[in-house]
Protein backbone atom coordinates (compact mmCIF):
# COMPACT_ATOMS: atom_id res chain seq x y z
CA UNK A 1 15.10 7.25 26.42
CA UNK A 2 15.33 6.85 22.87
CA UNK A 3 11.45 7.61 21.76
CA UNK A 4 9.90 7.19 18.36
CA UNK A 5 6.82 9.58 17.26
CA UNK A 6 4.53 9.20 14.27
CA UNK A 7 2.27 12.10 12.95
CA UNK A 8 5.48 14.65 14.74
CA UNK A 9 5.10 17.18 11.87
CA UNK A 10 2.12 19.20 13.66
CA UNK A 11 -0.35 19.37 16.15
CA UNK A 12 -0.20 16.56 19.64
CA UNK A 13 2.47 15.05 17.75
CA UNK A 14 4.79 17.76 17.15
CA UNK A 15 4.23 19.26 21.06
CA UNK A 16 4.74 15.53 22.04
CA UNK A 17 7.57 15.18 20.29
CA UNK A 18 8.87 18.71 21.62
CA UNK A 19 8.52 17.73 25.20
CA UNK A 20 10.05 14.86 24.77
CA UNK A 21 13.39 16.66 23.48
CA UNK A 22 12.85 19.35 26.36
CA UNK A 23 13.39 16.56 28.49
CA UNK A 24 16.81 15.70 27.32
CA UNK A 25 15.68 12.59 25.91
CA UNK A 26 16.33 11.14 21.89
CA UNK A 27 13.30 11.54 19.62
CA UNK A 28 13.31 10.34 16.23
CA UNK A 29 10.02 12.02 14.58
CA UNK A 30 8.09 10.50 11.66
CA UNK A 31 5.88 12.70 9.42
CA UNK A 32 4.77 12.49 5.39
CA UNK A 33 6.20 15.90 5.21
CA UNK A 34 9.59 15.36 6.98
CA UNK A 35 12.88 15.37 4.95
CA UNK A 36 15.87 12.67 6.55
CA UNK A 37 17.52 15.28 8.90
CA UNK A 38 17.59 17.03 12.37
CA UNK A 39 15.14 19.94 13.29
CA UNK A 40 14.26 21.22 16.83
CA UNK A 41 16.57 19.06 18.72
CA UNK A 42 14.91 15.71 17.20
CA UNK A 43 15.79 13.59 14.09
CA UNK A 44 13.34 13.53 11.12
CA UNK A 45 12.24 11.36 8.97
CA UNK A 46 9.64 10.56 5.61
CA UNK A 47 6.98 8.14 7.49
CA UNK A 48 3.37 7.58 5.87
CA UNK A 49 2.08 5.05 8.25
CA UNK A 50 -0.40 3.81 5.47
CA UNK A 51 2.51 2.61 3.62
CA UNK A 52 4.30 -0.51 4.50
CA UNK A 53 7.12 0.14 3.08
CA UNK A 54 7.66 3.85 4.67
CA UNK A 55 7.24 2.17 7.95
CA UNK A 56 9.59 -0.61 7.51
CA UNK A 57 12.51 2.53 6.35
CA UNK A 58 11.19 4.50 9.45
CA UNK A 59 12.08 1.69 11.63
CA UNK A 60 15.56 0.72 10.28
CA UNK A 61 16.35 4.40 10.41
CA UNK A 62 16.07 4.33 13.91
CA UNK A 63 17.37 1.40 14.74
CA UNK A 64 20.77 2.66 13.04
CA UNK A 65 20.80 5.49 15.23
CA UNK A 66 19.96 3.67 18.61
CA UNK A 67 19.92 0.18 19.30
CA UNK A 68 17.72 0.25 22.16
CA UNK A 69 14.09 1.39 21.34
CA UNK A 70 12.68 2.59 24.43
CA UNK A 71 9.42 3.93 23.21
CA UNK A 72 6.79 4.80 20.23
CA UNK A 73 4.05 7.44 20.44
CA UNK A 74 1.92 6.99 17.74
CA UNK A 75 0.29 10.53 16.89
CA UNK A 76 -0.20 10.28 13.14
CA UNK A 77 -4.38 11.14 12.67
CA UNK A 78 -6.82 12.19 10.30
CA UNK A 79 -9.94 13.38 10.86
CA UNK A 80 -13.10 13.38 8.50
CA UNK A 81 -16.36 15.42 9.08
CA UNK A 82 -19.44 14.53 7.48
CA UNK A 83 -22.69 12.68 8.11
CA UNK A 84 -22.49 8.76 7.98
CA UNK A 85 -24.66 8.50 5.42
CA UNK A 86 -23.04 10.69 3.05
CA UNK A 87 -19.46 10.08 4.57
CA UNK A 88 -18.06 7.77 1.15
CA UNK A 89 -16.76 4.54 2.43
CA UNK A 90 -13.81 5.54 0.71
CA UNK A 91 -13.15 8.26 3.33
CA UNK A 92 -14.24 5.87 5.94
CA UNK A 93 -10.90 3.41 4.78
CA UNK A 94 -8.92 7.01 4.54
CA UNK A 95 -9.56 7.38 7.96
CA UNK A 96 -8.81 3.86 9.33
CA UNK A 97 -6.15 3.14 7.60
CA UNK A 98 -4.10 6.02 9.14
CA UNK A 99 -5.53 6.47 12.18
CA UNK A 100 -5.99 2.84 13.46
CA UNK A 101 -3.70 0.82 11.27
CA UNK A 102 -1.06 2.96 11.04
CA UNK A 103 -0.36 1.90 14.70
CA UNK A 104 -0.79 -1.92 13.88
CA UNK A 105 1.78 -1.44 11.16
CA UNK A 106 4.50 0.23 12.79
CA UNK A 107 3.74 -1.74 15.96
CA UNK A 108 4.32 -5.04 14.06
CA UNK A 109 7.64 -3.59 12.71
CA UNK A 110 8.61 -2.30 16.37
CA UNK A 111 7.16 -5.53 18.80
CA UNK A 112 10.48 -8.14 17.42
CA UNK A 113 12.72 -5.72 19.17
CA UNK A 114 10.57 -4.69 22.14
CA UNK A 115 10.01 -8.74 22.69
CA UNK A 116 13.97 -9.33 21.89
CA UNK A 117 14.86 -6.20 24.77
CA UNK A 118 12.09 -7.73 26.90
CA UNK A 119 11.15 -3.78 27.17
CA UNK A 120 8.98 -1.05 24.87
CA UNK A 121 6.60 1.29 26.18
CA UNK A 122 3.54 2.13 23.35
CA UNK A 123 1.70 5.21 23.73
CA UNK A 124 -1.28 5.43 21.58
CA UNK A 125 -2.90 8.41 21.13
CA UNK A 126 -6.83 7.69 21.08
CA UNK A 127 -9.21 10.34 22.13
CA UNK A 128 -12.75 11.34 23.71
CA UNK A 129 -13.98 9.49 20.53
CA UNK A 130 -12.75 6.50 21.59
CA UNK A 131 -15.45 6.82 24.19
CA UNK A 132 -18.26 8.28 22.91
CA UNK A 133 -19.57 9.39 19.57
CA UNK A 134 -20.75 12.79 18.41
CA UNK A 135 -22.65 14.04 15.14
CA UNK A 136 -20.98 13.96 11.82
CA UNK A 137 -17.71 12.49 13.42
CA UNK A 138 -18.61 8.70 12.58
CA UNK A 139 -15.38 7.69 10.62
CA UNK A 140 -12.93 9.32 13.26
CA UNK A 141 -15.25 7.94 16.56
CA UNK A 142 -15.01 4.75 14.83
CA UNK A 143 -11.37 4.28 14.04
CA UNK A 144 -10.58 5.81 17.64
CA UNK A 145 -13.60 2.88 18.97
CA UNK A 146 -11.02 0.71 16.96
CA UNK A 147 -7.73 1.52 18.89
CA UNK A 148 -9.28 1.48 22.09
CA UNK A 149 -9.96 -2.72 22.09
CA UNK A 150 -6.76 -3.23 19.79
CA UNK A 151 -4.88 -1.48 22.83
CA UNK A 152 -6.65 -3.61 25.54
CA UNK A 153 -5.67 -6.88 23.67
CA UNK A 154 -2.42 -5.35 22.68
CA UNK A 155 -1.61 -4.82 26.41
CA UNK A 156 -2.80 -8.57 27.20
CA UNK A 157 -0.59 -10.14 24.96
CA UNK A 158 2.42 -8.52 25.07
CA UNK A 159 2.93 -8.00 28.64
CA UNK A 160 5.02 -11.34 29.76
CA UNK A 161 7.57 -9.82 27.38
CA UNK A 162 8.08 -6.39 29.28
CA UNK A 163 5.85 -4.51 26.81
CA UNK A 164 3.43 -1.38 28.62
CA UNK A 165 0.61 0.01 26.89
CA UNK A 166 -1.22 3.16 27.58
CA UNK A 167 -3.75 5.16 25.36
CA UNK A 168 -4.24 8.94 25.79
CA UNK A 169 -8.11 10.60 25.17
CA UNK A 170 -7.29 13.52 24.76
CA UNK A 171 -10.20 16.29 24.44
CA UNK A 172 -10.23 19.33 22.45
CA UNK A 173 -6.74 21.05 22.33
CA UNK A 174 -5.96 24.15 20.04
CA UNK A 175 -4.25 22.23 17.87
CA UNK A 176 -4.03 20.67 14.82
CA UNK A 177 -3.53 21.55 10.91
CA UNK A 178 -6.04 21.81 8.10
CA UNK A 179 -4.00 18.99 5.41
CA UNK A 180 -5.12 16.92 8.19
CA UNK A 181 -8.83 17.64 8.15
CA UNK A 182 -11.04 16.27 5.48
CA UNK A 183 -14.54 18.04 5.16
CA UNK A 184 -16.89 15.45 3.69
CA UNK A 185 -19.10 17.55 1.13
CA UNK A 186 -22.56 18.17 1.97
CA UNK A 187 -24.71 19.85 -0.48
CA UNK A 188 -26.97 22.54 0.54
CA UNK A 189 -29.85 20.55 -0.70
CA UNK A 190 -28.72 17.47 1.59
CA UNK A 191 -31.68 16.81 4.20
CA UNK A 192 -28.61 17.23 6.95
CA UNK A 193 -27.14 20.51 5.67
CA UNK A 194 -28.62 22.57 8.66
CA UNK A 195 -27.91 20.09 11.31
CA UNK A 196 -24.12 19.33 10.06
CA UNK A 197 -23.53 23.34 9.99
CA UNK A 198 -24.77 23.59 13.88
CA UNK A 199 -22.93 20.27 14.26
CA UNK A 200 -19.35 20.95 13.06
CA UNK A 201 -19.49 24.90 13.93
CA UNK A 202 -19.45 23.81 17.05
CA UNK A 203 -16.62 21.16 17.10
CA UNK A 204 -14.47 23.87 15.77
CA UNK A 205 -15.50 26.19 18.49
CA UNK A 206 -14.62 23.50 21.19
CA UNK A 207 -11.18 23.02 19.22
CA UNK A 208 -10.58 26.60 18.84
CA UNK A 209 -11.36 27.26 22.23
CA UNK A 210 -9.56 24.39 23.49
CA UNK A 211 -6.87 23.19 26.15
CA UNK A 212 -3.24 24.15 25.52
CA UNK A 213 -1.13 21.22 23.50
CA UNK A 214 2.05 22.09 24.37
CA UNK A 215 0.67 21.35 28.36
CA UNK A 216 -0.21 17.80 26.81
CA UNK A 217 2.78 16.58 25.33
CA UNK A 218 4.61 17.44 28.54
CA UNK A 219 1.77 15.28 30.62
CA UNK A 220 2.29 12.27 27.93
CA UNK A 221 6.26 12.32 28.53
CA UNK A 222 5.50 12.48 32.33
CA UNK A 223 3.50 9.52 31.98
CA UNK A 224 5.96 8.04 29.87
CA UNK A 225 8.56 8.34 32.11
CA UNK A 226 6.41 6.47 35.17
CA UNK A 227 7.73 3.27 35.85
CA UNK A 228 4.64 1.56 35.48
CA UNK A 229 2.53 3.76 33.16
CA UNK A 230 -1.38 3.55 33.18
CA UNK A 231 -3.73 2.02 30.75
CA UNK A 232 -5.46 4.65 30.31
CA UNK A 233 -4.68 8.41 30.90
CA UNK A 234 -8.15 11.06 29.94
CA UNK A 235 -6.76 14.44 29.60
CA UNK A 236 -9.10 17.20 28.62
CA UNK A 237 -11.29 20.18 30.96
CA UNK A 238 -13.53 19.07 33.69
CA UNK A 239 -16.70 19.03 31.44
CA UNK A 240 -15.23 16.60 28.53
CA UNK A 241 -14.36 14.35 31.41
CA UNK A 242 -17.74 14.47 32.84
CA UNK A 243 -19.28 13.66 29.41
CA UNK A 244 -17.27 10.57 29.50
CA UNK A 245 -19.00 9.38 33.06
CA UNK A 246 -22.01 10.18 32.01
CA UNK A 247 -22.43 8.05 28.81
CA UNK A 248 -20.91 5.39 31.02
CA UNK A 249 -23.68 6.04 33.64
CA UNK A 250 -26.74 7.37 32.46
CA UNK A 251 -29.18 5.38 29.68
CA UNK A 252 -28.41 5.31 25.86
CA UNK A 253 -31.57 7.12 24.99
CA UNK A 254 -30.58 9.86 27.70
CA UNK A 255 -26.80 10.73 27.26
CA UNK A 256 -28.04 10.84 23.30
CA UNK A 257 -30.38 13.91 23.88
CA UNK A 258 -27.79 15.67 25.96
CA UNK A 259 -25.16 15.18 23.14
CA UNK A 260 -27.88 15.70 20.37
CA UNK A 261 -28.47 19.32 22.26
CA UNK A 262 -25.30 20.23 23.01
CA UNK A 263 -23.95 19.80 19.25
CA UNK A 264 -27.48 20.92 17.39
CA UNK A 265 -29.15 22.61 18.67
């Protein structure tokens, strides 16, 4: 397969991206910090998925090196931590505009062909988020909230013309790179300053102590290579997956105290 892959310069994307190559097949990787070029068995190239423009040169490049399209895993992310009050809504755009529209853009530039081939697999990396939200997370939850019903309608519409969808949750993973995280600042005087420490110490423990990425990207190419891939794929340790069933199951009020004790207390 010839395989696209935004946000390839580090963390999921980059192991993604890896296992994709491992597995013999041709991966043309998008990053802001990539230079036109080949590294690590996969072709490179400048993407910034906020940027029209960047996408629109991201997808001729590949089309000049393979007419056929086969796939596009869209890792590129951002993640901002801070309490949604004091979160700017500046930072809130930041974060949607890479994280969710970044995969509307380049999947605009990408569905002509996949319609014309009558064939293009999406993966679209969401995450736990997507599912449920956690303290002083709010702008990532709600841009991964976002891609979760863009997929589903995604998936609807394009299917008569060969198109597959699937979205990845991933939980924590030891992964990841600090230009991608934005702290939102949080004075000591702010009335959450003691909850957001307890709060965001421990989503860098669970990160930090999290599952291995490079065991990730080789599940994602696995379900890539299905012939009918899933709509949905949850990959993270047994208790992220039972948090999931249990804010499905249990009421609001409840599954908020056990989240509310688990990150602050």
């Amino acid at each position: 397969m010839t395989i696209l892959v935004s946000g390839a310069s580090s963390g999921l994307g980059y192991h993604t991206a890896c296992a994709a190559v491992h597995c013999g097949h041709t991966v043309i990787a998008g990053a802001r910090s990539f230079a036109k070029g080949e590294k690590n068995g996969m072709y490179t190239y400048p993407l910034d998925v906020t940027d029209a423009d960047s996408i629109s040169a991201f997808a001729d490049y590949a089309k000049s090196l393979s007419s056929h399209i086969d796939a596009v895993i869209h890792c590129a992310g951002i993640l901002v931590l801070g309490s949604t009050e004091e979160t700017t809504v500046e930072a809130y755009q930041k974060v949607l505009d890479t994280d969710f529209l970044g995969m509307v853009r380049l999947n605009q530039a990408l569905l002509p062909l996949f319609r014309a081939q009558k064939a293009g697999r999406i993966i679209m990396f969401s995450s736990i988020n997507g599912l449920l939200g956690i303290p002083f997370q709010s702008a990532y939850t709600a841009a991964k909230h976002a891609v979760e019903g863009y997929a589903e309608c995604l998936a609807m519409e394009t299917h008569d013309f060969g198109v597959q969808v699937c979205l990845i949750e991933p939980g924590d993973h030891r992964s990841g790179s600090q230009h991608t995280r934005l702290r939102a600042d949080i004075e000591s005087s702010s009335p959450y300053a003691a909850m957001a420490k307890k709060g965001t110490d421990r989503i860098h423990w669970d990160e930090t102590h999290g599952s291995d990425p490079a065991k990730l990207g080789r599940k994602v190419i696995s379900i890539l290579e299905k012939r009918h891939m899933p709509m949905r794929r949850c990959i993270a340790k047994p208790d992220q997956h039972l948090a999931v069933v249990l804010h499905d199951l249990l009421p609001g009020r409840l599954n908020s105290w056990i989240l509310r004790r688990y990150y602050l207390s």
